[in-house]
Protein backbone atom coordinates (compact mmCIF):
# COMPACT_ATOMS: atom_id res chain seq x y z
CA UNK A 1 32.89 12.23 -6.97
CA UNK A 2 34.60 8.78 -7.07
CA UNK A 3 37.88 7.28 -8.14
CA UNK A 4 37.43 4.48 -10.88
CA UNK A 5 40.35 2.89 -12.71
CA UNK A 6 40.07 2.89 -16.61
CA UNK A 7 38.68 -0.69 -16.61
CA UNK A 8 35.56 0.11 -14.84
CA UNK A 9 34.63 3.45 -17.18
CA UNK A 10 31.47 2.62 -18.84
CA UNK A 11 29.82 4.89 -21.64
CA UNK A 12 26.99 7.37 -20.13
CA UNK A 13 29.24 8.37 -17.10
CA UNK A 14 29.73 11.58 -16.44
CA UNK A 15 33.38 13.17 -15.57
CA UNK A 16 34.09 15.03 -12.18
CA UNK A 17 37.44 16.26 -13.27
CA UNK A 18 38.96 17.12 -15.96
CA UNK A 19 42.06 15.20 -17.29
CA UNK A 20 44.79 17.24 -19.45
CA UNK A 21 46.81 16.39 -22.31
CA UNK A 22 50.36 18.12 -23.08
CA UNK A 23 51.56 19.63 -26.57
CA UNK A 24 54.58 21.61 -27.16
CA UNK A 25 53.98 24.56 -24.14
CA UNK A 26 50.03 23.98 -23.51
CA UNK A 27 48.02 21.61 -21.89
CA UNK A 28 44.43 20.64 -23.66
CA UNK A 29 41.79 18.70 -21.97
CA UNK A 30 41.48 14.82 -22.33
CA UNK A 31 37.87 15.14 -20.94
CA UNK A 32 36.25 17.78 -19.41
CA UNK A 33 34.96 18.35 -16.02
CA UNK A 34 30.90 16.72 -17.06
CA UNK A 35 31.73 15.09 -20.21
CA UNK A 36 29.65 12.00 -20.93
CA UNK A 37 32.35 9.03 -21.39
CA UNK A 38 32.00 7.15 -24.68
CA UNK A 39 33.31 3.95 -25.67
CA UNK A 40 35.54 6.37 -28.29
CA UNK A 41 36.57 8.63 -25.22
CA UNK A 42 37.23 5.28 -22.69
CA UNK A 43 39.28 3.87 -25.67
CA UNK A 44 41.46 7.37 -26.44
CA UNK A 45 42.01 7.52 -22.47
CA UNK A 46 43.28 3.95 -22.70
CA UNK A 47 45.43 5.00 -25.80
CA UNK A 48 47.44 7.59 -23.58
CA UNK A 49 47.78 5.45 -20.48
CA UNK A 50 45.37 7.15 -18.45
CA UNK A 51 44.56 4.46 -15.76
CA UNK A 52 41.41 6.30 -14.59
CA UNK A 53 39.28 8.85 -13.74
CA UNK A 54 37.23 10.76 -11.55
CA UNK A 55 33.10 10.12 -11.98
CA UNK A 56 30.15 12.03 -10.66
CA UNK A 57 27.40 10.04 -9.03
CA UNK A 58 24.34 10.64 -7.26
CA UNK A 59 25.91 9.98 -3.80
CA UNK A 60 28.87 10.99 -3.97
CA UNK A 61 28.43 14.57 -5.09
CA UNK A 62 29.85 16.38 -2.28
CA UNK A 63 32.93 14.20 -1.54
CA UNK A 64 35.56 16.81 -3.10
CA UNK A 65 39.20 15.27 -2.84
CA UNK A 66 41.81 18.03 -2.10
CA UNK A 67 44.78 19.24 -4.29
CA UNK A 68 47.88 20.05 -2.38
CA UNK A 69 48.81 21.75 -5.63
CA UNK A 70 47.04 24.84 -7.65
CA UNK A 71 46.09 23.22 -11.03
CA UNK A 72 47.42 26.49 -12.60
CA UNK A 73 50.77 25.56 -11.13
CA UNK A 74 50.80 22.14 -11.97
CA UNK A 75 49.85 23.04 -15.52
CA UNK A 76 53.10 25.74 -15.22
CA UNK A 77 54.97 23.10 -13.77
CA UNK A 78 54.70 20.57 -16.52
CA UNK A 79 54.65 22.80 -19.37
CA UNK A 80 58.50 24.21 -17.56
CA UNK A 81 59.47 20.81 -17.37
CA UNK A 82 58.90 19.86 -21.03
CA UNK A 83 60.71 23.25 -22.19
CA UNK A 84 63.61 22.35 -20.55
CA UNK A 85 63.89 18.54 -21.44
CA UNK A 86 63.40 19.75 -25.17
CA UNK A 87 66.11 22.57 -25.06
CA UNK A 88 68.36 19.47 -23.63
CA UNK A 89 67.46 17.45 -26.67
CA UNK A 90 68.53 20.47 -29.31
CA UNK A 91 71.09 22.30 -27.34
CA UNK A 92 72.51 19.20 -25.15
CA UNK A 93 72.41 21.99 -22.05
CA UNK A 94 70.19 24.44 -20.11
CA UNK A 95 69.97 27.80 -20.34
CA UNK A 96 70.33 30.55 -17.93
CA UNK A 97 66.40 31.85 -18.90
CA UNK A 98 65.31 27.68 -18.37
CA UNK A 99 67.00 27.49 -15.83
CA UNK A 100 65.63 30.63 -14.46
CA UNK A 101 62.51 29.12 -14.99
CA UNK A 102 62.94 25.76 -12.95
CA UNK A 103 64.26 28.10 -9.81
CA UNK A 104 61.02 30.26 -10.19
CA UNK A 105 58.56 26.99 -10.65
CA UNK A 106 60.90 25.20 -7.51
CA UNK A 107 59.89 28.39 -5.31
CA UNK A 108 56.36 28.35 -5.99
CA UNK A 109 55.44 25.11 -5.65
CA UNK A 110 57.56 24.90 -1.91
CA UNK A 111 55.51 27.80 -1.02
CA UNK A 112 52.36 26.37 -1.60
CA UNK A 113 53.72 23.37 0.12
CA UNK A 114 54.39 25.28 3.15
CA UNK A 115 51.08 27.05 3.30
CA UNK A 116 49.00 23.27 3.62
CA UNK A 117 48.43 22.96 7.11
CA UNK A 118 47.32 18.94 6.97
CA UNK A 119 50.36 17.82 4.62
CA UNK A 120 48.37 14.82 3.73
CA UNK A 121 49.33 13.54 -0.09
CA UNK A 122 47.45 11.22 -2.05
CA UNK A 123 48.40 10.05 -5.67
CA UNK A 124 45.59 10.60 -7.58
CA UNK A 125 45.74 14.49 -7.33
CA UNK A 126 48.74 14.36 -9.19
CA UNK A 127 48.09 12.01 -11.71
CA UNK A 128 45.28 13.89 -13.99
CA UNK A 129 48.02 14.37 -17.01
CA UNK A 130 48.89 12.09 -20.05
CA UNK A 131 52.70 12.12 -19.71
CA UNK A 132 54.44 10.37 -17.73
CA UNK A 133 58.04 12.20 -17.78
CA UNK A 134 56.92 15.96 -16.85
CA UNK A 135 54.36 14.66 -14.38
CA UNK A 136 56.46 12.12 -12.70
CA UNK A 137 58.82 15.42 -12.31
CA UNK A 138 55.89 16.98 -10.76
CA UNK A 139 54.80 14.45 -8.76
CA UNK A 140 58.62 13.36 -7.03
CA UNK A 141 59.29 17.53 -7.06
CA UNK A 142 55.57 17.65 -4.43
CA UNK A 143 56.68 13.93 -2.37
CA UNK A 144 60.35 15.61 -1.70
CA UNK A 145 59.24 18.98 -0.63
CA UNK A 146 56.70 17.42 1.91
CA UNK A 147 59.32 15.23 3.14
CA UNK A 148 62.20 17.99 3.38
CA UNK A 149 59.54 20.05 5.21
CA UNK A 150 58.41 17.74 7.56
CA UNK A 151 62.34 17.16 8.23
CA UNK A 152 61.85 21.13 9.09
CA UNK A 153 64.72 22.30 5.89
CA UNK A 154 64.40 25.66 5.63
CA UNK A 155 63.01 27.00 2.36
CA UNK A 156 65.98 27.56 0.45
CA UNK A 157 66.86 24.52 1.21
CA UNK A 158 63.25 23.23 -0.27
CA UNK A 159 63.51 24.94 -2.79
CA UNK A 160 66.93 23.18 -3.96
CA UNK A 161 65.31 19.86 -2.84
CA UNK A 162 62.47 20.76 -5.64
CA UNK A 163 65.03 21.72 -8.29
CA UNK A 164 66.78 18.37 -8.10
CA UNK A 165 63.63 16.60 -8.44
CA UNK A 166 62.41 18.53 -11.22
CA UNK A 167 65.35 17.69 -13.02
CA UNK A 168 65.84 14.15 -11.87
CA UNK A 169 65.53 12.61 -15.17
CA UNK A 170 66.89 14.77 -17.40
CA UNK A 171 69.58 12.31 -18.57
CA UNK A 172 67.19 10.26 -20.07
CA UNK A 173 66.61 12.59 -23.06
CA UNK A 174 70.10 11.41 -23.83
CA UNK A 175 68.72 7.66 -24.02
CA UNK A 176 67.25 6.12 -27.03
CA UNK A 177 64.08 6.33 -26.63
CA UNK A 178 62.73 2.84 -27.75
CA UNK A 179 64.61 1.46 -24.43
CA UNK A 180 62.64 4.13 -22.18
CA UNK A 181 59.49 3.10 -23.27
CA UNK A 182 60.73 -0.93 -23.81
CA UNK A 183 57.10 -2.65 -22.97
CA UNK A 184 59.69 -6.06 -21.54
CA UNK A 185 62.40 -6.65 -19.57
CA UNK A 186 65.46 -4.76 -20.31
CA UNK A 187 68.75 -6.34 -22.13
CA UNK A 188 71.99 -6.19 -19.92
CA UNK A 189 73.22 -3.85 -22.29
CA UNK A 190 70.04 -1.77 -22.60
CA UNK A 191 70.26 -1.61 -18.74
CA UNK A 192 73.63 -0.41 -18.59
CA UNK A 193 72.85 2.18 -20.32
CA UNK A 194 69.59 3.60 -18.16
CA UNK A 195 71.83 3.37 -15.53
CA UNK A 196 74.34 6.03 -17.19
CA UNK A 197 70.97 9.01 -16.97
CA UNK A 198 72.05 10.29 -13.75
CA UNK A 199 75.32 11.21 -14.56
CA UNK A 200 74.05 12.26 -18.19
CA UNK A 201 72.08 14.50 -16.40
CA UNK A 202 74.77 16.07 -14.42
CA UNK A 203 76.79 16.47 -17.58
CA UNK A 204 74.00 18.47 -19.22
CA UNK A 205 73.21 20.82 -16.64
CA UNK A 206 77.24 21.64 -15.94
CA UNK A 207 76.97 22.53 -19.69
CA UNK A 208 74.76 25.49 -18.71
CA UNK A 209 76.68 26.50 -16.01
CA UNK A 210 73.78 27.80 -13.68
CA UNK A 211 73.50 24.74 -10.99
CA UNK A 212 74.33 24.42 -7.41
CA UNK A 213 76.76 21.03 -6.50
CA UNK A 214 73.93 20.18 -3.64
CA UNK A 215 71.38 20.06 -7.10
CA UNK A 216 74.07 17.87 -9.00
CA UNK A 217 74.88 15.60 -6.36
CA UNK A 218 71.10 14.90 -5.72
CA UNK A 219 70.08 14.02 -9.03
CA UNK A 220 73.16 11.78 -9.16
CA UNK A 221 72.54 9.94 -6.13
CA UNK A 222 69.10 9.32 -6.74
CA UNK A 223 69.22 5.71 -7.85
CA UNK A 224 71.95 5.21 -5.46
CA UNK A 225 70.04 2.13 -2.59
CA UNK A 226 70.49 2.28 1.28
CA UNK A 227 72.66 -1.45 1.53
CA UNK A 228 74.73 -0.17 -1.99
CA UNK A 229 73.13 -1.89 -4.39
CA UNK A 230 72.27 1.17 -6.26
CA UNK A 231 74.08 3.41 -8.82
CA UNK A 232 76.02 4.93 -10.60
CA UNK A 233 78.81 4.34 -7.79
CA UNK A 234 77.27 1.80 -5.44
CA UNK A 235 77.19 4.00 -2.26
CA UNK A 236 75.54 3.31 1.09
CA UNK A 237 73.74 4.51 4.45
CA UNK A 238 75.17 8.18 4.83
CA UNK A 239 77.56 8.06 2.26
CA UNK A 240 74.46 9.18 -0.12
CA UNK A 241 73.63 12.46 -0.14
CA UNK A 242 70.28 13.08 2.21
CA UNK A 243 68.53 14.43 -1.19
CA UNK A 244 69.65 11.44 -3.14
CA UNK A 245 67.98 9.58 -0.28
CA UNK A 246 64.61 11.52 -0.57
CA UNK A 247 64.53 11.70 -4.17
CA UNK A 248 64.68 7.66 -4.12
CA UNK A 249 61.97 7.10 -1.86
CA UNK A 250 59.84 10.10 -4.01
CA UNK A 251 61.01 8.72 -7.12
CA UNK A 252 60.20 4.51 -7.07
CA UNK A 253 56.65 5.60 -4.80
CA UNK A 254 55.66 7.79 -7.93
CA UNK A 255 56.77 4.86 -10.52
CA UNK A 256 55.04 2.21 -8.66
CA UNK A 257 51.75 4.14 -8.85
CA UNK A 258 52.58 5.12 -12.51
CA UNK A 259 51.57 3.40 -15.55
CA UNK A 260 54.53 1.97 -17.42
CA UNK A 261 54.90 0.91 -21.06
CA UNK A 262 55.95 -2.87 -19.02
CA UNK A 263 53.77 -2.93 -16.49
CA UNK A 264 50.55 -1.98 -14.75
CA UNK A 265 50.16 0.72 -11.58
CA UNK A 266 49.76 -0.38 -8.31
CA UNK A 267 47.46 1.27 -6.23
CA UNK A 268 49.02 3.45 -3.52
CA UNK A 269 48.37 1.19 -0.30
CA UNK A 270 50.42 -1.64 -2.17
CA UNK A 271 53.42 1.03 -3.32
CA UNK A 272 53.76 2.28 0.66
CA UNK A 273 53.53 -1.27 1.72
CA UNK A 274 56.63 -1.81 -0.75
CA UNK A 275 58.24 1.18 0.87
CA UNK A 276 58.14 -0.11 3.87
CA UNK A 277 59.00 -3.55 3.17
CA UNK A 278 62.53 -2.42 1.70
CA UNK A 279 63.21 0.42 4.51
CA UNK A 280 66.60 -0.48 5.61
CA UNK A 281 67.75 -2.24 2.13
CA UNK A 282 67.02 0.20 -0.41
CA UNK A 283 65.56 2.89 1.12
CA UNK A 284 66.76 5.13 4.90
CA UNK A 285 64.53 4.21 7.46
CA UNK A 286 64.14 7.91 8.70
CA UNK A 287 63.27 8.69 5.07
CA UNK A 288 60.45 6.41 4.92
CA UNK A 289 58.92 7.28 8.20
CA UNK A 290 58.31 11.01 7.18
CA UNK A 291 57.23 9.49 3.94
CA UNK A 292 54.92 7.40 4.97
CA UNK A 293 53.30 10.02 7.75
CA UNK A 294 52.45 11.99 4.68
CA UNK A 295 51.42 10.05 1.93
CA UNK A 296 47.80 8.36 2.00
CA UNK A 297 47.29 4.78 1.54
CA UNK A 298 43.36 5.27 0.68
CA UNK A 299 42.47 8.47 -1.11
CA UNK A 300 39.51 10.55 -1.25
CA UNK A 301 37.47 9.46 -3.58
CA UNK A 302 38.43 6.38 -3.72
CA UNK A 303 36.41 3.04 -3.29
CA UNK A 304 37.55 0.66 -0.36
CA UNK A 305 36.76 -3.08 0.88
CA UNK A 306 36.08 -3.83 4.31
CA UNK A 307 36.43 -7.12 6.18
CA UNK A 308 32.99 -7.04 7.29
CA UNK A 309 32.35 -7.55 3.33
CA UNK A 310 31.00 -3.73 2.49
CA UNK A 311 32.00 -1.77 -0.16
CA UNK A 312 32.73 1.78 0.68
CA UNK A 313 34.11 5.29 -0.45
CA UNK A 314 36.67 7.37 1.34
CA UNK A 315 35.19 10.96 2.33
CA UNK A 316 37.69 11.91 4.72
CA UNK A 317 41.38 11.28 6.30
CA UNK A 318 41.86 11.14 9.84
CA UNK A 319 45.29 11.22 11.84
CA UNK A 320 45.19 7.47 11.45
CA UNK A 321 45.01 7.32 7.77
CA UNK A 322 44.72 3.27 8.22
CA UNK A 323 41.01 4.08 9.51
CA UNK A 324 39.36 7.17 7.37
CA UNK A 325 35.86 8.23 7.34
CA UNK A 326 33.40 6.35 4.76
CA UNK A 327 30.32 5.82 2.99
CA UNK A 328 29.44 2.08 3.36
CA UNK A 329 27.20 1.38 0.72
CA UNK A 330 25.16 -1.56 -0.23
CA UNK A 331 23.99 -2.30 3.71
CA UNK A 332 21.16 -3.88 3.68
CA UNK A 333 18.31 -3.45 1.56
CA UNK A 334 16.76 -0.74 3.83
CA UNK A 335 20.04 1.53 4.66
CA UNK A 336 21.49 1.80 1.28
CA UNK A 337 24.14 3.76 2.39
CA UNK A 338 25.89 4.99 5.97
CA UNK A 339 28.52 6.78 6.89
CA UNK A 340 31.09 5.81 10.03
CA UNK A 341 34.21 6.71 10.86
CA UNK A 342 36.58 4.09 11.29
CA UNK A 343 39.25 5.69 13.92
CA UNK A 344 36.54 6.62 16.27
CA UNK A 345 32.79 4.80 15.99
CA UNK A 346 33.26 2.26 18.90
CA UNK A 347 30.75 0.22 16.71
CA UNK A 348 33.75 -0.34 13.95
CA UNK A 349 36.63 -0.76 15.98
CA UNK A 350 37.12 -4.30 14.89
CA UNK A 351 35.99 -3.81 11.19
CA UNK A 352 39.59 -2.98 8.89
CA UNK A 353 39.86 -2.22 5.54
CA UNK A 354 41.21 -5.34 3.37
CA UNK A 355 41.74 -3.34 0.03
CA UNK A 356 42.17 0.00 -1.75
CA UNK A 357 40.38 -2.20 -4.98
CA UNK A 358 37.75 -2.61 -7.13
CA UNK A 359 35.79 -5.98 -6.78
CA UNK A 360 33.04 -5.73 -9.61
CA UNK A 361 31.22 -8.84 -7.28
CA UNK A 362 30.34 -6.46 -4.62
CA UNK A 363 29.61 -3.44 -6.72
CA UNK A 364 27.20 -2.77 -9.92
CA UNK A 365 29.08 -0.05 -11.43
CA UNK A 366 26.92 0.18 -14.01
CA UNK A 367 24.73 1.89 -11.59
CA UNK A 368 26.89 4.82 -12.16
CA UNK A 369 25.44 4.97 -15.69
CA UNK A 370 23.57 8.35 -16.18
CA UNK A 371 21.65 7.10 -19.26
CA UNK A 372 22.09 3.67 -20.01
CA UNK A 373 20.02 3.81 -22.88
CA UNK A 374 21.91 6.03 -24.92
CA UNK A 375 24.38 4.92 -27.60
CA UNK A 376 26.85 7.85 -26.87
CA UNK A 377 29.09 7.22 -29.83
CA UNK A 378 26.40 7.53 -32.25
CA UNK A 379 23.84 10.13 -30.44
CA UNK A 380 21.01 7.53 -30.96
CA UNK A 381 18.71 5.57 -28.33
CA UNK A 382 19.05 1.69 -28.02
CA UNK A 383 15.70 0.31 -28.51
């Protein structure tokens, strides 16, 4: 299968997995795992801010990108993560049984953490779901547990870690929702008032009672920047609680590769490179170098660029994740397409890759097309 963002879905292409949709405590498919894509189906994807999907094509059938996380438990996940934000909205606390809940989801998803060998993350496993909130809670909950392992945190310590990020935006249910989902750039006023979630947050879960300080003081802290330009209190270096720190780094690097109602997602290559770039300012530079060790700049499945001017698709990771193992397609006109390994084919050691991108000049995506004949909207044939 390959990776192709939303712009590049063409009718007659077939789906390689599936992409859900959340309502009240169930998830329902978006597409289904070989759907034909119609221009109705491209333009409902587009309509919940899908920013692509997986396709199957005749050569790359057997590249099968990993999941870090059981779909069953992501689905659990998310669906536990909406019951609680709506409880908040109607009861303005959580529950012992919610809460319950969280502590039960937090364990699970550290232990399947802890049983994946080659802690290698990339975004797009994570990103199959229509909405945003749960599966950003998802998404920072997987990025902090990896981290907190790699910093070796024992697993009740992990599982903590995953309870703050669950809950990390909680607060916002307490903000009017027309500034969350603002498509331009937020008021001084309307600003003020995002920055207020944290400690909304905190105030709704000491309403139930059934949190830990280490839990409250992370989801506080988690906008809270390195040099103490953050918030709610401006803190800096140590002075932030370690799982504020994670959470920040988990938290922007899940945002960045996020669709937003004001803006675009960046692919993940450009996200780490923003990581990096602010290590030191907003971000602890011990934070970001576990981070970075386990989050992939160019995911399987995705397509790739390469100085030498070939397209390409990633198959495979290696230790240097700069320098994965591809399929190089259009070669030359008699080797269509070849595979080489970047880290350790002496042939490519001065050949790079220049983009995680999608240049439609050096690739005819519509030869992903099953039948391009077909008007799949209508059933008929174009003549």
């Amino acid at each position: 299968m390959i990776y192709l963002p939303i712009e590049l879905l063409k009718p007659g292409m077939v789906v390689a997995r599936a992409v859900e949709s959340y309502s009240d405590s169930f998830s329902l498919p978006l597409l289904n795992k070989g759907q034909i894509l119609t221009d109705s189906i491209i333009r409902r994807l587009v309509s919940r801010n899908i920013h692509g999907c997986f396709i199957d094509t005749d050569f790359t059938k057997d590249i099968e990108p990993g999941c870090i996380i059981a779909p069953a438990l992501k689905k659990k996940t998310i669906s536990g993560v909406k019951k609680v934000f709506d409880e908040v909205l109607v009861e303005k606390k959580v529950s012992k049984e919610s809460m319950r809940l969280v502590l039960e989801i937090s364990e699970e998803l550290v232990l399947q953490i802890l049983e994946n060998e080659e802690l290698l993350i990339d975004f797009i496993d994570l990103q199959n779901y229509d909405n945003y909130t749960y599966r950003h809670s998802l998404s920072v909950a997987v990025f902090s547990i990896a981290i907190g392992h790699k910093l070796q945190y024992s697993t009740s310590l992990l599982m903590q870690l995953a309870t703050s990020a669950l809950l990390h935006d909680l607060g916002k249910t307490d903000v009017p929702i027309e500034i969350i989902n603002k498509p331009g750039r937020l008021t001084e006023e309307e600003y003020e008032i995002i920055k207020q979630h944290p400690q909304m947050a905190v105030n709704r879960l000491k309403e139930g009672g059934h949190v830990s300080d280490l839990v409250l003081n992370s989801i506080l802290n988690h906008h809270e920047r390195y040099n103490g330009t953050g918030y709610p209190k401006g803190l800096s270096e140590i002075d932030i609680p370690v799982y504020g720190r994670i959470l920040a780094v988990a938290d922007v690097y899940d945002a960045l590769t996020s669709f937003r109602p004001y803006r675009r997602p960046w692919y993940p290559d450009a996200a780490i490179d923003y990581i990096r770039n602010y290590k030191g300012i907003y971000f602890d530079p011990a934070i970001v170098d576990v981070f970075t060790n386990i989050v992939v700049p160019y995911p399987v499945g995705t397509m790739v660029e390469l100085s030498n001017g070939c397209p390409a698709i990633v198959i495979r990771n290696n230790v240097d994740k700069m320098r994965p193992v591809l399929r190089m397609f259009n070669v030359d006109d008699d080797t269509p397409f070849r595979e080489v390994d970047l880290m350790n084919d002496a042939e490519f050691e001065n050949i790079r890759i220049t983009s995680l991108g999608y240049n439609s000049n050096i690739v005819d995506y519509n030869s992903f097309i099953v039948q391009p004949e077909m008007d799949y909207d209508t059933g008929t044939i174009n003549s």
